[in-house]
PDB file of N, CA and C in Angstrom:
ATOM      1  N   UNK A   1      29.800   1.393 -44.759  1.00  0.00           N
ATOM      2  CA  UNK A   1      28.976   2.471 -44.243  1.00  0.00           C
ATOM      3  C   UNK A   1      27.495   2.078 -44.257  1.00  0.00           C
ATOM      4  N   UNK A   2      27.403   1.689 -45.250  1.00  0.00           N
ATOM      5  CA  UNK A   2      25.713   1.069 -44.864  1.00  0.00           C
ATOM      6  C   UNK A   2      25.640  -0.275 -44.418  1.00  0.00           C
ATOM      7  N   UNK A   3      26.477  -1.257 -44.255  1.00  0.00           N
ATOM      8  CA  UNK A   3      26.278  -1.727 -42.828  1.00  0.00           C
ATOM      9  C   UNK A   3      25.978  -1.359 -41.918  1.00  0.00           C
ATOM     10  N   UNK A   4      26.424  -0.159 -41.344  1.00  0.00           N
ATOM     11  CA  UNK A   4      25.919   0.691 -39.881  1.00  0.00           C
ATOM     12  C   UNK A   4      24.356   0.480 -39.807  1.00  0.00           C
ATOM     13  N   UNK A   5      24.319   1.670 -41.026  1.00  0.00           N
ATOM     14  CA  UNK A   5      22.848   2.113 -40.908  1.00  0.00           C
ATOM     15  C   UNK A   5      21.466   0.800 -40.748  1.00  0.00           C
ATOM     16  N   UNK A   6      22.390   0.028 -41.764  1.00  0.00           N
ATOM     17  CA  UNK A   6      21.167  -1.228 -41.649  1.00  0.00           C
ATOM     18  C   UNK A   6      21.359  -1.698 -40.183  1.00  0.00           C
ATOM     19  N   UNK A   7      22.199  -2.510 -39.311  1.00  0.00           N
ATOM     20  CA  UNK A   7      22.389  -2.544 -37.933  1.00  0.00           C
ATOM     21  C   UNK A   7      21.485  -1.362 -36.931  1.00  0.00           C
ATOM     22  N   UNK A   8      21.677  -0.555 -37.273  1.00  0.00           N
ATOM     23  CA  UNK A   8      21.261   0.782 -36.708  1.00  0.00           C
ATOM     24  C   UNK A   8      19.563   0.134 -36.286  1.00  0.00           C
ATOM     25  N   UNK A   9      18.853   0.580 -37.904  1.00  0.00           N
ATOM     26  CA  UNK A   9      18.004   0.256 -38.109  1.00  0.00           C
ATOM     27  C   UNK A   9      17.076  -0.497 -37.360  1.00  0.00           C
ATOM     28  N   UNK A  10      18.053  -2.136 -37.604  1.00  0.00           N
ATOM     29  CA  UNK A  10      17.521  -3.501 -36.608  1.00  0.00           C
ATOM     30  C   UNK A  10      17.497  -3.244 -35.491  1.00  0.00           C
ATOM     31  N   UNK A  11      18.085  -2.256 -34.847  1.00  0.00           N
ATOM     32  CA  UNK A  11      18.382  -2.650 -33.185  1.00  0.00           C
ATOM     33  C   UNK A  11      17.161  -1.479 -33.107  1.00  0.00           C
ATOM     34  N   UNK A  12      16.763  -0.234 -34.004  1.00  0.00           N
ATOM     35  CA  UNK A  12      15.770   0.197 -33.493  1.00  0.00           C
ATOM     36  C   UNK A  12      14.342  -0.480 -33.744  1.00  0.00           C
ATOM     37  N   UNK A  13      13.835  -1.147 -34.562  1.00  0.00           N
ATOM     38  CA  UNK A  13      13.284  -2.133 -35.376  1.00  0.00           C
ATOM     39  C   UNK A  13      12.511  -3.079 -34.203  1.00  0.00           C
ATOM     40  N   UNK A  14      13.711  -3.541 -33.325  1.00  0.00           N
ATOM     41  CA  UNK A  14      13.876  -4.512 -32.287  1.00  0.00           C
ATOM     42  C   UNK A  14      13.110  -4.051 -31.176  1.00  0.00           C
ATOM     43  N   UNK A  15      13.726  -3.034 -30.658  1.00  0.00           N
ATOM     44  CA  UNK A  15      13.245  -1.969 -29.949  1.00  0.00           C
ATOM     45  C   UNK A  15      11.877  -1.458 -29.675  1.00  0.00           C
ATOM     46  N   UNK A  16      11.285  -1.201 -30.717  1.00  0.00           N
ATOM     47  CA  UNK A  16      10.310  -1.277 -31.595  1.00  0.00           C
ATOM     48  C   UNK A  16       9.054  -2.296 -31.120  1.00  0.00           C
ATOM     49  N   UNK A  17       9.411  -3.572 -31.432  1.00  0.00           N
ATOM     50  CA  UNK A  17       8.853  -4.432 -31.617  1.00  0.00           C
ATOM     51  C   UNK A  17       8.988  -4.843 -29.995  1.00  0.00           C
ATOM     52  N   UNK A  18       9.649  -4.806 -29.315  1.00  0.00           N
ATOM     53  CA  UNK A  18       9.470  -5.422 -27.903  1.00  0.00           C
ATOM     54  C   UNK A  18       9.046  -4.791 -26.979  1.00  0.00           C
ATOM     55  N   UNK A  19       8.585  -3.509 -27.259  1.00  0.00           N
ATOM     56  CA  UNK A  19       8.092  -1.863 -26.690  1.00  0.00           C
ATOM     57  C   UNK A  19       8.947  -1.858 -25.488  1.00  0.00           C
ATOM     58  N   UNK A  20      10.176  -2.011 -25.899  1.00  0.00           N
ATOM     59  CA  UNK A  20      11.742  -1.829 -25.189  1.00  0.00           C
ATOM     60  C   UNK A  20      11.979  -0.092 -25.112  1.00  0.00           C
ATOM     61  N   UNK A  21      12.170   0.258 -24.201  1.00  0.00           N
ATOM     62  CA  UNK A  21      12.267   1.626 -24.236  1.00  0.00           C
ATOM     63  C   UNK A  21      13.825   2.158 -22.973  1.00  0.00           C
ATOM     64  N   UNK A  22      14.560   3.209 -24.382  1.00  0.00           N
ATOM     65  CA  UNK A  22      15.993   3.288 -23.537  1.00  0.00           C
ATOM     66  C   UNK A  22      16.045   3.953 -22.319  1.00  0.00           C
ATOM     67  N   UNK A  23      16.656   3.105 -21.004  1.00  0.00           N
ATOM     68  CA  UNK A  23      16.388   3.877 -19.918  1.00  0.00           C
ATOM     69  C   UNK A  23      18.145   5.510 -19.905  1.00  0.00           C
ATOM     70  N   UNK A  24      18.989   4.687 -20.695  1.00  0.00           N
ATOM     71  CA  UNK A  24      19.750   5.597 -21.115  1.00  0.00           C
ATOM     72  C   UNK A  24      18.950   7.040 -20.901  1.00  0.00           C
ATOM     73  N   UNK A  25      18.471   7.139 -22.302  1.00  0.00           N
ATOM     74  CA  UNK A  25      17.693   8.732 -22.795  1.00  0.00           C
ATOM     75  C   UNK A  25      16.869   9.059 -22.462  1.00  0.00           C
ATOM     76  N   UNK A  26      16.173   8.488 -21.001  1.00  0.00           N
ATOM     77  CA  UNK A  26      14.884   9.044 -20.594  1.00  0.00           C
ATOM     78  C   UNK A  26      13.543   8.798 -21.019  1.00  0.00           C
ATOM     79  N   UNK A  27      13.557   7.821 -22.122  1.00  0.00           N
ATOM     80  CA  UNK A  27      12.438   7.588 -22.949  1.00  0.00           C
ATOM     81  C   UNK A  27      11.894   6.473 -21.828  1.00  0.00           C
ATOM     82  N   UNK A  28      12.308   5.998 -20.999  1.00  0.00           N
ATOM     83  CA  UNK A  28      12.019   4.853 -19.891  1.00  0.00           C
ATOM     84  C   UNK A  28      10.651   5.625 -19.062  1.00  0.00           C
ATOM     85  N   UNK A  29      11.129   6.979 -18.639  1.00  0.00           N
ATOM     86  CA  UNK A  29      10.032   7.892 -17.779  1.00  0.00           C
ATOM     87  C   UNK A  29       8.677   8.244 -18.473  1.00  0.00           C
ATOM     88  N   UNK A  30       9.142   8.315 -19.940  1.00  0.00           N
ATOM     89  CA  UNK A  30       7.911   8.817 -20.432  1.00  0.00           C
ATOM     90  C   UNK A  30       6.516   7.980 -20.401  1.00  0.00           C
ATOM     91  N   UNK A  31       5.447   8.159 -21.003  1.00  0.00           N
ATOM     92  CA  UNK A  31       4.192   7.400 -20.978  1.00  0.00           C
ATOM     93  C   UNK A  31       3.900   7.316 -22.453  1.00  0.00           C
ATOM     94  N   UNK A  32       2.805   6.434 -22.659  1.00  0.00           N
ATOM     95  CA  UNK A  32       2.375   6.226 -24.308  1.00  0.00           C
ATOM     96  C   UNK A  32       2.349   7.617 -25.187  1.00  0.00           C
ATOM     97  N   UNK A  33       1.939   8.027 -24.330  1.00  0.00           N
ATOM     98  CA  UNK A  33       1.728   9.670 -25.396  1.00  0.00           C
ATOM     99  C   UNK A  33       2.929  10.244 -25.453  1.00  0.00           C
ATOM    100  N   UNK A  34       4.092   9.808 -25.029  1.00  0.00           N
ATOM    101  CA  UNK A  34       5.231  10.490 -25.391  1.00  0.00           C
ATOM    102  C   UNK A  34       5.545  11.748 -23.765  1.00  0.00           C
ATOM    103  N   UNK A  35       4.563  12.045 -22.785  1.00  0.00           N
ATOM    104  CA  UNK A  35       4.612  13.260 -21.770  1.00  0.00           C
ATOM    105  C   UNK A  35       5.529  12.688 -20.623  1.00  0.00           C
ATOM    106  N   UNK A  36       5.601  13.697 -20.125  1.00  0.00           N
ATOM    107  CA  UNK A  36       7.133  12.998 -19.033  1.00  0.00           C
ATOM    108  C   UNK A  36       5.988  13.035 -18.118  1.00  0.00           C
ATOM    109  N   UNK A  37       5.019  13.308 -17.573  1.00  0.00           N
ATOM    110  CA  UNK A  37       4.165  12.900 -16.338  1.00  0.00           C
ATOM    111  C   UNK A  37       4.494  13.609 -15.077  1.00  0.00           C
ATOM    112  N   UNK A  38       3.911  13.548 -14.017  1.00  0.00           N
ATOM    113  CA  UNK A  38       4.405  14.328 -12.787  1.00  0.00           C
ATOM    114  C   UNK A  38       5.565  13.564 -11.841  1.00  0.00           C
ATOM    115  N   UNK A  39       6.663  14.865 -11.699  1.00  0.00           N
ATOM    116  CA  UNK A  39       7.731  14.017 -11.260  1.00  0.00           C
ATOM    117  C   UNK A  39       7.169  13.348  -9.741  1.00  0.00           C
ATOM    118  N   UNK A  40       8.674  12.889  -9.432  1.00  0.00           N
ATOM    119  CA  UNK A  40       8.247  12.065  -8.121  1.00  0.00           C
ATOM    120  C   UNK A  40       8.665  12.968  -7.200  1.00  0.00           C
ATOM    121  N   UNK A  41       7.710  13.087  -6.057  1.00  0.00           N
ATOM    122  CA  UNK A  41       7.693  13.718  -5.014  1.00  0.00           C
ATOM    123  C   UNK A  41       8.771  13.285  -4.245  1.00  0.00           C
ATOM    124  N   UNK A  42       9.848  14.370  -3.790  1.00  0.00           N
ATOM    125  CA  UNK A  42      10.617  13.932  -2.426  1.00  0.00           C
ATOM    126  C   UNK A  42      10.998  15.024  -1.668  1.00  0.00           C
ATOM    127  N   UNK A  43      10.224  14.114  -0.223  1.00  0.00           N
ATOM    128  CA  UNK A  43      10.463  15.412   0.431  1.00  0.00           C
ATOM    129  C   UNK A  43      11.870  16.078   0.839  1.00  0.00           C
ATOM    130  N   UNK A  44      11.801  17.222   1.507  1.00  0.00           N
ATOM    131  CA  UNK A  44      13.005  17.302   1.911  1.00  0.00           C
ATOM    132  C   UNK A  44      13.171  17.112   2.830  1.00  0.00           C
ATOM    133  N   UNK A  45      14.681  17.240   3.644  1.00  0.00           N
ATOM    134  CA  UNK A  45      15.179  16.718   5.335  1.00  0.00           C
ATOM    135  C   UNK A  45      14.658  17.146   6.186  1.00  0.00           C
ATOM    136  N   UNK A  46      14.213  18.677   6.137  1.00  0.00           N
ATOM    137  CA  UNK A  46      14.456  19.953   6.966  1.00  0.00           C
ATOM    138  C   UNK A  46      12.281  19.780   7.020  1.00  0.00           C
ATOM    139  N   UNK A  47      11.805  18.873   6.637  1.00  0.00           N
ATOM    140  CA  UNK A  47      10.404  19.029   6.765  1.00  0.00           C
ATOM    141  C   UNK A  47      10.222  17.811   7.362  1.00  0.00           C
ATOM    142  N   UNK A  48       8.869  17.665   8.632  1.00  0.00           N
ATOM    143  CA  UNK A  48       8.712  16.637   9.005  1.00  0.00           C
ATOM    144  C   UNK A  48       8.273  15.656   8.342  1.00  0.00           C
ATOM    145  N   UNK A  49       8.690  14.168   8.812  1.00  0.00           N
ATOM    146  CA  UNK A  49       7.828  13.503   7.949  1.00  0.00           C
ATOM    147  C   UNK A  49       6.824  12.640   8.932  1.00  0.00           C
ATOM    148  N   UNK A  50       6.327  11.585   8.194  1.00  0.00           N
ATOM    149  CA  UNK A  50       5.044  11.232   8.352  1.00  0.00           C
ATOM    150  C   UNK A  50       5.304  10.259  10.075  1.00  0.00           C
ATOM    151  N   UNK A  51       6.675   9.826  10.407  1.00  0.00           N
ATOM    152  CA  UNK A  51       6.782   8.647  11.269  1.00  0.00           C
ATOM    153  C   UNK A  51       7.092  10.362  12.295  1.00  0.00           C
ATOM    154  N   UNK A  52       7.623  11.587  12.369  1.00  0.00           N
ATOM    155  CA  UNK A  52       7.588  12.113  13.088  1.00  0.00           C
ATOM    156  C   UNK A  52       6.211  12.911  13.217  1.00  0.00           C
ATOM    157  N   UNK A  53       5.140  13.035  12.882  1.00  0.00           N
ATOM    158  CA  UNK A  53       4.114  13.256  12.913  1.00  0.00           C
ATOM    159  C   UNK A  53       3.474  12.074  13.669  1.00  0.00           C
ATOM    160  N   UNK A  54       3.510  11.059  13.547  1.00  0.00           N
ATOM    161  CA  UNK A  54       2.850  10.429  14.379  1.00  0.00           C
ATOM    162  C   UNK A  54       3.266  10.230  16.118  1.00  0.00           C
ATOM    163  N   UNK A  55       4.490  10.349  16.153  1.00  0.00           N
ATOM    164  CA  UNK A  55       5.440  10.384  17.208  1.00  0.00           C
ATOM    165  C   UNK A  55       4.714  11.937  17.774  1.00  0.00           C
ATOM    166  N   UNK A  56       4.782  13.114  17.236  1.00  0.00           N
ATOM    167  CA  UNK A  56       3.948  14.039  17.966  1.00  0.00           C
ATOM    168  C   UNK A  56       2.706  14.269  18.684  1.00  0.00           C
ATOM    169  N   UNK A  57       2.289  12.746  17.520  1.00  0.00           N
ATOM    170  CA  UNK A  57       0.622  12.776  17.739  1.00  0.00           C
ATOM    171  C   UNK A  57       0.546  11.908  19.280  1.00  0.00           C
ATOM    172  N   UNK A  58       1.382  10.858  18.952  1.00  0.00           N
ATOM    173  CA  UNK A  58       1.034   9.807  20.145  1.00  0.00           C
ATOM    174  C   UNK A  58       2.040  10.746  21.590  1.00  0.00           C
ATOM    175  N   UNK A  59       2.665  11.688  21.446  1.00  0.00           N
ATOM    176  CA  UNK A  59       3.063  12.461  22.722  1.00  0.00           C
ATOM    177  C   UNK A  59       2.114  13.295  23.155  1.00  0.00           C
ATOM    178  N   UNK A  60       1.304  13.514  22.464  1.00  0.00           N
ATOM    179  CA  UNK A  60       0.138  14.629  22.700  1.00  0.00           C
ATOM    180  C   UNK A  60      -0.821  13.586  23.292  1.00  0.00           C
ATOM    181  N   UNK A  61      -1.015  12.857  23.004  1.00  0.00           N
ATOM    182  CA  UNK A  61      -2.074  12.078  23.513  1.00  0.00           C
ATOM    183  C   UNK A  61      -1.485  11.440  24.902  1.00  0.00           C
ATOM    184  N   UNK A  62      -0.270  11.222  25.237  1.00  0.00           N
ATOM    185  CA  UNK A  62       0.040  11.253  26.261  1.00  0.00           C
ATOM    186  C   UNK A  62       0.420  11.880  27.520  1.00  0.00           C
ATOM    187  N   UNK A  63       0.226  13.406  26.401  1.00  0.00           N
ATOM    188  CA  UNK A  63      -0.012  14.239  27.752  1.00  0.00           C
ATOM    189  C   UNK A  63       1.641  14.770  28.145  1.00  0.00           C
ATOM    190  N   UNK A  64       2.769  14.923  27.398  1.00  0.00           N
ATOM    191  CA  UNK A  64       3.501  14.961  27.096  1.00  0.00           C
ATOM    192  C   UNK A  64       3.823  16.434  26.384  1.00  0.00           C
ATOM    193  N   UNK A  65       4.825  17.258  26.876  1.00  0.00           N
ATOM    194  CA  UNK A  65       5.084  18.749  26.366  1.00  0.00           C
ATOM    195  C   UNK A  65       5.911  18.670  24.937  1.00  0.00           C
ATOM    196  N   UNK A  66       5.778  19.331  24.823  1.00  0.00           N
ATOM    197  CA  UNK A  66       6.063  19.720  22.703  1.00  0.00           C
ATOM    198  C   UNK A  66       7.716  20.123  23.158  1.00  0.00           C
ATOM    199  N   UNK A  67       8.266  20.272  24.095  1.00  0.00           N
ATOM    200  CA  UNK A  67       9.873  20.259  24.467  1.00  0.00           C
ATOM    201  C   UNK A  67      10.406  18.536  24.365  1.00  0.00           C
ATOM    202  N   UNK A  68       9.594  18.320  25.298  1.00  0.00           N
ATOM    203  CA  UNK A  68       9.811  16.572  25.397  1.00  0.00           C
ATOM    204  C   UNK A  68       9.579  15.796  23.852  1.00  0.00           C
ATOM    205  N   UNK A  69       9.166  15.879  23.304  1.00  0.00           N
ATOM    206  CA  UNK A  69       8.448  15.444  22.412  1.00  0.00           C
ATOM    207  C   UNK A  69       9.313  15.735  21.042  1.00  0.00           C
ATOM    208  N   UNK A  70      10.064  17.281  21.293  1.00  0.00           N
ATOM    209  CA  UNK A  70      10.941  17.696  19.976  1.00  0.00           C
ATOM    210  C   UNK A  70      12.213  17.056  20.639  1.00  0.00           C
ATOM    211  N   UNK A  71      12.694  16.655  21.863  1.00  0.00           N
ATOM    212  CA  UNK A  71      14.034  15.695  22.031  1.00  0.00           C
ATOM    213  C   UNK A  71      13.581  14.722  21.482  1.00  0.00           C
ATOM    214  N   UNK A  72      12.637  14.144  21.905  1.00  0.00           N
ATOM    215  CA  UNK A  72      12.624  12.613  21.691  1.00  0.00           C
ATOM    216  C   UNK A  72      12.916  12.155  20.097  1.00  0.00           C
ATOM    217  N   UNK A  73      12.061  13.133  18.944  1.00  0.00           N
ATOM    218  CA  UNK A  73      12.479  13.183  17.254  1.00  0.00           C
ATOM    219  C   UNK A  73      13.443  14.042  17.293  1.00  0.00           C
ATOM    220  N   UNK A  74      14.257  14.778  18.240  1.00  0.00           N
ATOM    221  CA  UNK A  74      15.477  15.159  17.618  1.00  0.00           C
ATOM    222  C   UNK A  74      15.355  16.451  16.442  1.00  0.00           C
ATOM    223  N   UNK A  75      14.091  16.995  17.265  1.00  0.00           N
ATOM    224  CA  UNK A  75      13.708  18.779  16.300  1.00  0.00           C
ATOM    225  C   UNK A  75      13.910  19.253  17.378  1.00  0.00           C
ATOM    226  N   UNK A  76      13.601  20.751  17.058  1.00  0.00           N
ATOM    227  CA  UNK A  76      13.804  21.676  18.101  1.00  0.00           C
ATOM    228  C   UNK A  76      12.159  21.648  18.389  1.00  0.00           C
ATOM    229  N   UNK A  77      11.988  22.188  19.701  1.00  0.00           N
ATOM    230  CA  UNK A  77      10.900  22.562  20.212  1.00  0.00           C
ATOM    231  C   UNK A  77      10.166  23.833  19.499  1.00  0.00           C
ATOM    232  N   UNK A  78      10.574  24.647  19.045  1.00  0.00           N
ATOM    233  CA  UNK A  78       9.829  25.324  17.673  1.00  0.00           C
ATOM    234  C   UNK A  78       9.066  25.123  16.559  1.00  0.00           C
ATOM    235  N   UNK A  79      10.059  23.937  16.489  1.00  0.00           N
ATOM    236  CA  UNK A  79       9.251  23.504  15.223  1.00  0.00           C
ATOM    237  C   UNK A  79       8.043  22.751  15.589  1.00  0.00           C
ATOM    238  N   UNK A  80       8.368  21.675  16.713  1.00  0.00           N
ATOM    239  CA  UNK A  80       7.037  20.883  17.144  1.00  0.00           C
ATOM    240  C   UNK A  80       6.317  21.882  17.619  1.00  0.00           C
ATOM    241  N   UNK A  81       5.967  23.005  18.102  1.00  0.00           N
ATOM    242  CA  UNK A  81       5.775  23.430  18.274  1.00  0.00           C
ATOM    243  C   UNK A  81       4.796  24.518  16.803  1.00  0.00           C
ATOM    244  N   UNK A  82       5.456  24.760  15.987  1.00  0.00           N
ATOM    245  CA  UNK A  82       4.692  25.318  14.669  1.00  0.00           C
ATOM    246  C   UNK A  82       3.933  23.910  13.697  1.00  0.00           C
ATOM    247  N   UNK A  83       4.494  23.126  14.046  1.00  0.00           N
ATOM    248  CA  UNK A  83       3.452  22.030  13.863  1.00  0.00           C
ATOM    249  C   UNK A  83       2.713  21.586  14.296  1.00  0.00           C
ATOM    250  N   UNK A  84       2.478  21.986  15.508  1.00  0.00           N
ATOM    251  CA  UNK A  84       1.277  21.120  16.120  1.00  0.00           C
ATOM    252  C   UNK A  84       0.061  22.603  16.144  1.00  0.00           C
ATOM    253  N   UNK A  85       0.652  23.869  16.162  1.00  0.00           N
ATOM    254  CA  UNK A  85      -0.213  24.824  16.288  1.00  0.00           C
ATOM    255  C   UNK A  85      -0.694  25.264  14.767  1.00  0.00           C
ATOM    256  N   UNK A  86      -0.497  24.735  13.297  1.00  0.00           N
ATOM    257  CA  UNK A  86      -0.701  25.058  12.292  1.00  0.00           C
ATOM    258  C   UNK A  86      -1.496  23.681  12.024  1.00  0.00           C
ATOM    259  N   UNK A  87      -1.637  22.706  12.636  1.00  0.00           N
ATOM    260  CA  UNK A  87      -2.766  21.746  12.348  1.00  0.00           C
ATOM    261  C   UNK A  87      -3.828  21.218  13.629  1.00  0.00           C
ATOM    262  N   UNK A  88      -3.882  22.566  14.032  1.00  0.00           N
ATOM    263  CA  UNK A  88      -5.184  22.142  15.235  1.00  0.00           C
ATOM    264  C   UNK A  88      -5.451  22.682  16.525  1.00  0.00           C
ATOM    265  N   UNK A  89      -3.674  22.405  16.690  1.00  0.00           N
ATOM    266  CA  UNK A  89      -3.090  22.456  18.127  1.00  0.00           C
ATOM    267  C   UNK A  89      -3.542  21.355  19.241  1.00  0.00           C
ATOM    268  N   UNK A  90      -2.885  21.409  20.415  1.00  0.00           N
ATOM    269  CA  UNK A  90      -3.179  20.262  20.825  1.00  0.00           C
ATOM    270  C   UNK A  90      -4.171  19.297  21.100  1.00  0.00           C
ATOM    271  N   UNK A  91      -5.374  20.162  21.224  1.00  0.00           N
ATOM    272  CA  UNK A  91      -6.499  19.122  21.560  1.00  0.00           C
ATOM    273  C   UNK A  91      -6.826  18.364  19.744  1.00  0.00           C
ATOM    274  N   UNK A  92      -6.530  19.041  18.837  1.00  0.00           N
ATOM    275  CA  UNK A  92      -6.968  18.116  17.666  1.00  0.00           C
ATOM    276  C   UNK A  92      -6.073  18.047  16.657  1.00  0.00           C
ATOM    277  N   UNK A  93      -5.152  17.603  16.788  1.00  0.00           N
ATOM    278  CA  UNK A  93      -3.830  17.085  15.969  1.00  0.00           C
ATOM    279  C   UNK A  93      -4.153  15.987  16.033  1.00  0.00           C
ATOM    280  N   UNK A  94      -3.703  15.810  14.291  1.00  0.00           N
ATOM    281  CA  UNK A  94      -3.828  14.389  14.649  1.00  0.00           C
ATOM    282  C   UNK A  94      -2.807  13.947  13.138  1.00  0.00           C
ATOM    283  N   UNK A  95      -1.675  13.137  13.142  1.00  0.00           N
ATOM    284  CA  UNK A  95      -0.707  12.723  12.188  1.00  0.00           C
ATOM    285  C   UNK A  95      -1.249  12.530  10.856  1.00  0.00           C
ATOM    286  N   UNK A  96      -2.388  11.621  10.498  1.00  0.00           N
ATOM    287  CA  UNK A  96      -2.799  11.579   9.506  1.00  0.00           C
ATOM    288  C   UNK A  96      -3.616  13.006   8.759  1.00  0.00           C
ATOM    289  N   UNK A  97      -4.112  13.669   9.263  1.00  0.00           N
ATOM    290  CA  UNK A  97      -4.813  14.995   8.655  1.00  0.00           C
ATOM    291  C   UNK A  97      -3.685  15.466   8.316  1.00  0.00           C
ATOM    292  N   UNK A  98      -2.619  16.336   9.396  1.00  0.00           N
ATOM    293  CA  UNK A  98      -1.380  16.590   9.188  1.00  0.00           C
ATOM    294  C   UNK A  98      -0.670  16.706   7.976  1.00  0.00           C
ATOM    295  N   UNK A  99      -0.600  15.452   8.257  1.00  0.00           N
ATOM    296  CA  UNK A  99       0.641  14.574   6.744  1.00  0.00           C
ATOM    297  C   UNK A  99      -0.264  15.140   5.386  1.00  0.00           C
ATOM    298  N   UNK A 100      -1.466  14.820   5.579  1.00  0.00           N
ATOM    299  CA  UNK A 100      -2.615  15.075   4.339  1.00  0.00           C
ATOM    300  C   UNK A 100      -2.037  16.591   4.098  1.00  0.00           C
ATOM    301  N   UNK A 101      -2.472  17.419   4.804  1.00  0.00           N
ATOM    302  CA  UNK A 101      -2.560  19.160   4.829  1.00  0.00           C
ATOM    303  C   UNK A 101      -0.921  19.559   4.185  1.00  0.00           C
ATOM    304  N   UNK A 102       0.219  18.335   4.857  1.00  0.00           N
ATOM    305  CA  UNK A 102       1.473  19.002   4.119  1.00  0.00           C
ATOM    306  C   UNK A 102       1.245  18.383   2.317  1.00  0.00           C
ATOM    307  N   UNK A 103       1.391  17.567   2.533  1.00  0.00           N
ATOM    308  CA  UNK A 103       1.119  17.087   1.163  1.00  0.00           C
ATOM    309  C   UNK A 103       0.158  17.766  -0.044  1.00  0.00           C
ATOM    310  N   UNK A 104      -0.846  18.358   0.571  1.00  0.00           N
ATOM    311  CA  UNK A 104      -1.571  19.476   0.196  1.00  0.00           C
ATOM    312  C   UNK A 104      -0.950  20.852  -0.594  1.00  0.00           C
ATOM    313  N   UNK A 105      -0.600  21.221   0.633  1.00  0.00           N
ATOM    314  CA  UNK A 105       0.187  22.391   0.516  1.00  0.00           C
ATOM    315  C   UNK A 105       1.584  22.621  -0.291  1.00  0.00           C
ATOM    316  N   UNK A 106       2.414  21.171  -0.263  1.00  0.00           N
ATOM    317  CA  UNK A 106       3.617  20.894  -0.996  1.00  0.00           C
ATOM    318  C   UNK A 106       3.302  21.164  -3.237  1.00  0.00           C
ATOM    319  N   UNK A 107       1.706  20.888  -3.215  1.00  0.00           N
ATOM    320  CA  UNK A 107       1.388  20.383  -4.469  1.00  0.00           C
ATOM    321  C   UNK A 107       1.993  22.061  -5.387  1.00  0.00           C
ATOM    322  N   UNK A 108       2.003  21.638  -6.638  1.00  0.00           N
ATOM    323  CA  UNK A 108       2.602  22.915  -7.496  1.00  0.00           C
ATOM    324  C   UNK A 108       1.346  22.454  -8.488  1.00  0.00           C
ATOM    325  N   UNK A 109       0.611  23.388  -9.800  1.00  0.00           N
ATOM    326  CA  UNK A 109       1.091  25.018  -9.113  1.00  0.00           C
ATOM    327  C   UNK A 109       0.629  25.571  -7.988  1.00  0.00           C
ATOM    328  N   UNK A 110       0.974  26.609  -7.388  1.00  0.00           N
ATOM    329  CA  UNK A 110       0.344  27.494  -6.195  1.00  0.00           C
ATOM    330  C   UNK A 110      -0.373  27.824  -6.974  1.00  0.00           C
ATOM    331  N   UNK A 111      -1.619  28.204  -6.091  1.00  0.00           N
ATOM    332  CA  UNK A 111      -2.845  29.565  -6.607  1.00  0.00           C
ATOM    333  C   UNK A 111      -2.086  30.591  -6.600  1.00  0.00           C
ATOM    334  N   UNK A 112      -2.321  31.547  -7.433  1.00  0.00           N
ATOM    335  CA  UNK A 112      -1.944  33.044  -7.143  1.00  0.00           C
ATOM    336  C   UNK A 112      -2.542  33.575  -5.918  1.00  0.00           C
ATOM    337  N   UNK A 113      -1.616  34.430  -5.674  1.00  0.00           N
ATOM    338  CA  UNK A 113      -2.080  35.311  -4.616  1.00  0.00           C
ATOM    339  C   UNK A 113      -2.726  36.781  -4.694  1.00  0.00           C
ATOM    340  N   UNK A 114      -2.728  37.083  -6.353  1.00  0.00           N
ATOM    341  CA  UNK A 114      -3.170  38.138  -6.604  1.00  0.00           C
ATOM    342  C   UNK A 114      -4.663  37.784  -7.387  1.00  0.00           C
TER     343      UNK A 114
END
């Protein structure tokens, strides 16, 4: 029985000493101070992302309708459509502000609203 414990010991000891940290238990995520840090952002399906934002941008600049433009990425015309009119609308859309403003808006916490 105290064989174990001494074994035990060494392998934490080891551990220890090589600032080896178990990806098992999560101790892998943490940081020096012990805090789990801000998770990792992922977006979801159902939100545009950044290569279809640019694809909107460069149809707009071609002069190209927000119907045409939601076949071509394979959205509905609504949505290109609430995206391009919630960052500018057509004369000043532009993918990179865009992407910025969702990313913005995605951040937690919200402000209150009261």
């Amino acid at each position: 029985m105290a064989g174990v414990g001494v074994a035990f010991l060494r392998a934490v000891e080891s551990l220890d000493s090589n600032d080896q940290r178990d990806t098992a238990s999560g101790w892998a995520d943490r940081g020096s101070d012990g805090s789990a840090g801000p998770a990792e952002r992922v977006r979801r399906p159902d939100r545009s992302s950044a290569e279809e934002r640019e694809s909107i941008s460069r149809g707009l600049e071609a002069g190209a309708s927000l119907r045409s433009i939601a076949v071509s990425i394979g959205r509905s015309a609504s949505t290109v459509s609430r995206e391009v009119a919630r960052n500018g609308g057509r004369a000043k859309y532009r993918a990179v502000a865009a992407e910025q403003r969702a990313q913005e808006q995605a951040r937690r916490p919200k402000p209150s609203a009261l």
